[in-house]
Protein backbone atom coordinates (compact mmCIF):
# COMPACT_ATOMS: atom_id res chain seq x y z
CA UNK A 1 139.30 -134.38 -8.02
CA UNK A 2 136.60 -131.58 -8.63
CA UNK A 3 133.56 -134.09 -7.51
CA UNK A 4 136.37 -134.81 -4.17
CA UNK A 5 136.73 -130.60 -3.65
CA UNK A 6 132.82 -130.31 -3.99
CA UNK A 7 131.98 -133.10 -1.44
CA UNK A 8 134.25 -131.92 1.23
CA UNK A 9 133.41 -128.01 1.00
CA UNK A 10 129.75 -129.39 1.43
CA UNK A 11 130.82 -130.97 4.14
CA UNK A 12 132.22 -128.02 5.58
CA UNK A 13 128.69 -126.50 5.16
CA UNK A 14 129.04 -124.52 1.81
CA UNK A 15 125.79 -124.41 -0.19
CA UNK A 16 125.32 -125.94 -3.31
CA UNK A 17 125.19 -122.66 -4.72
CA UNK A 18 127.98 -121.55 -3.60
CA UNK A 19 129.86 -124.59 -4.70
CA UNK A 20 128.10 -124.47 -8.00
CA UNK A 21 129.23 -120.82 -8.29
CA UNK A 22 132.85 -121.57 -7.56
CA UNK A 23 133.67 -124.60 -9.72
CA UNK A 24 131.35 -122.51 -12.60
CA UNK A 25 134.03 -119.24 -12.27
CA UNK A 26 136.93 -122.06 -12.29
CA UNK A 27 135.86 -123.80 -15.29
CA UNK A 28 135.08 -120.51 -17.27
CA UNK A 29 138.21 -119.23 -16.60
CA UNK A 30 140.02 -122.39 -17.89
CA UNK A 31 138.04 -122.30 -20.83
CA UNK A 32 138.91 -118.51 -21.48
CA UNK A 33 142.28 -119.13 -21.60
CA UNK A 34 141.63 -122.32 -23.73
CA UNK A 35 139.50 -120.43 -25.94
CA UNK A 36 141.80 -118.22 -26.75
CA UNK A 37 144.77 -119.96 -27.30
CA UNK A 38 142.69 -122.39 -29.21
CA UNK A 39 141.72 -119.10 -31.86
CA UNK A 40 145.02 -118.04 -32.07
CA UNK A 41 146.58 -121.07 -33.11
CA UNK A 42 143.25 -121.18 -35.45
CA UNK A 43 143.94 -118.11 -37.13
CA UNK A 44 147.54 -118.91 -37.57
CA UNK A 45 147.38 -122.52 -38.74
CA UNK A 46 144.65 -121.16 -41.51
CA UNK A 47 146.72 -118.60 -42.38
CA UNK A 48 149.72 -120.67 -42.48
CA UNK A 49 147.54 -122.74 -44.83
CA UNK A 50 146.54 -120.43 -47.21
CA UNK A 51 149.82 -118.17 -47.43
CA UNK A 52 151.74 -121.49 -48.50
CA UNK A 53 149.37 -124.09 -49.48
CA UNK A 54 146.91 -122.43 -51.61
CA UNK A 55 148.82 -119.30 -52.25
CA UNK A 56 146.10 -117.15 -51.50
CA UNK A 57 145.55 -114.21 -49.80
CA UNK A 58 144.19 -114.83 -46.11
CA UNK A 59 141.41 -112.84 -45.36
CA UNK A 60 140.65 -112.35 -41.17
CA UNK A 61 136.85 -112.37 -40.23
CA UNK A 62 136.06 -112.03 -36.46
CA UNK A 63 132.84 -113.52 -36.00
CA UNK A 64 133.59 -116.96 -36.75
CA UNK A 65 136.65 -116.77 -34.44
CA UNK A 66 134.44 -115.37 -32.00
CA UNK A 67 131.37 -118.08 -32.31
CA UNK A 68 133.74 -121.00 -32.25
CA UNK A 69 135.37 -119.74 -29.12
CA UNK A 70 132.06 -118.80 -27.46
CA UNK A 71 130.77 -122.74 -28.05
CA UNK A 72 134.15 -124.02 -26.96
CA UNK A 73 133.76 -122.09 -23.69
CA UNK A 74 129.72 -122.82 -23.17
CA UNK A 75 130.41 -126.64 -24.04
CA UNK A 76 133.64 -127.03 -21.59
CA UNK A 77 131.40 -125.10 -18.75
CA UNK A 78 128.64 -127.30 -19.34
CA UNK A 79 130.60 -130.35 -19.60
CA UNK A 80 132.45 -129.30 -16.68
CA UNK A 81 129.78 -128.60 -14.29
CA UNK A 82 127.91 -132.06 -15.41
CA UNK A 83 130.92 -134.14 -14.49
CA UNK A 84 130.18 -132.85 -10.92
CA UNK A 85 126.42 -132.06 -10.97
CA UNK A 86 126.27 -135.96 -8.81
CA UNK A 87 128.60 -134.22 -6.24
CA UNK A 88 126.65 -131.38 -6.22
């Protein structure tokens, strides 16, 4: 669909910049939103885990929330904009 939307706005005469640009602020976005849900649910499932399961108390530490959300996103944009780099 994306490699589809990219061919026919270069058709229409949009640059690949331009294009690049776009899909780039589309798939950040996305992975954002992802990202974030995806640290939430982190957070709660470990502290779901050690509240019950190991009965210990859970201890919240932002930076490896933050660097495993900041890979997620740089790995989906890259991934993202190499599935339509041929379109490009």
């Amino acid at each position: 669909k994306r490699r589809f939307d990219a061919v026919m706005m270069k058709v229409v005469g949009a640059s690949r910049r331009t294009i690049a640009a776009g899909l780039a602020i589309e798939f950040l976005i996305v992975a954002v939103v992802v990202g974030l849900i995806g640290a939430a649910g982190g957070t709660l499932a470990a502290w779901a885990i050690t509240r019950w399961l190991l009965e210990i108390d859970f201890a919240f530490s932002v930076l490896p929330v933050a660097a495993s959300a900041l890979a997620g996103i740089g790995l989906a944009l890259a991934v993202g904009l190499a599935a339509v780099a041929g379109a490009l």
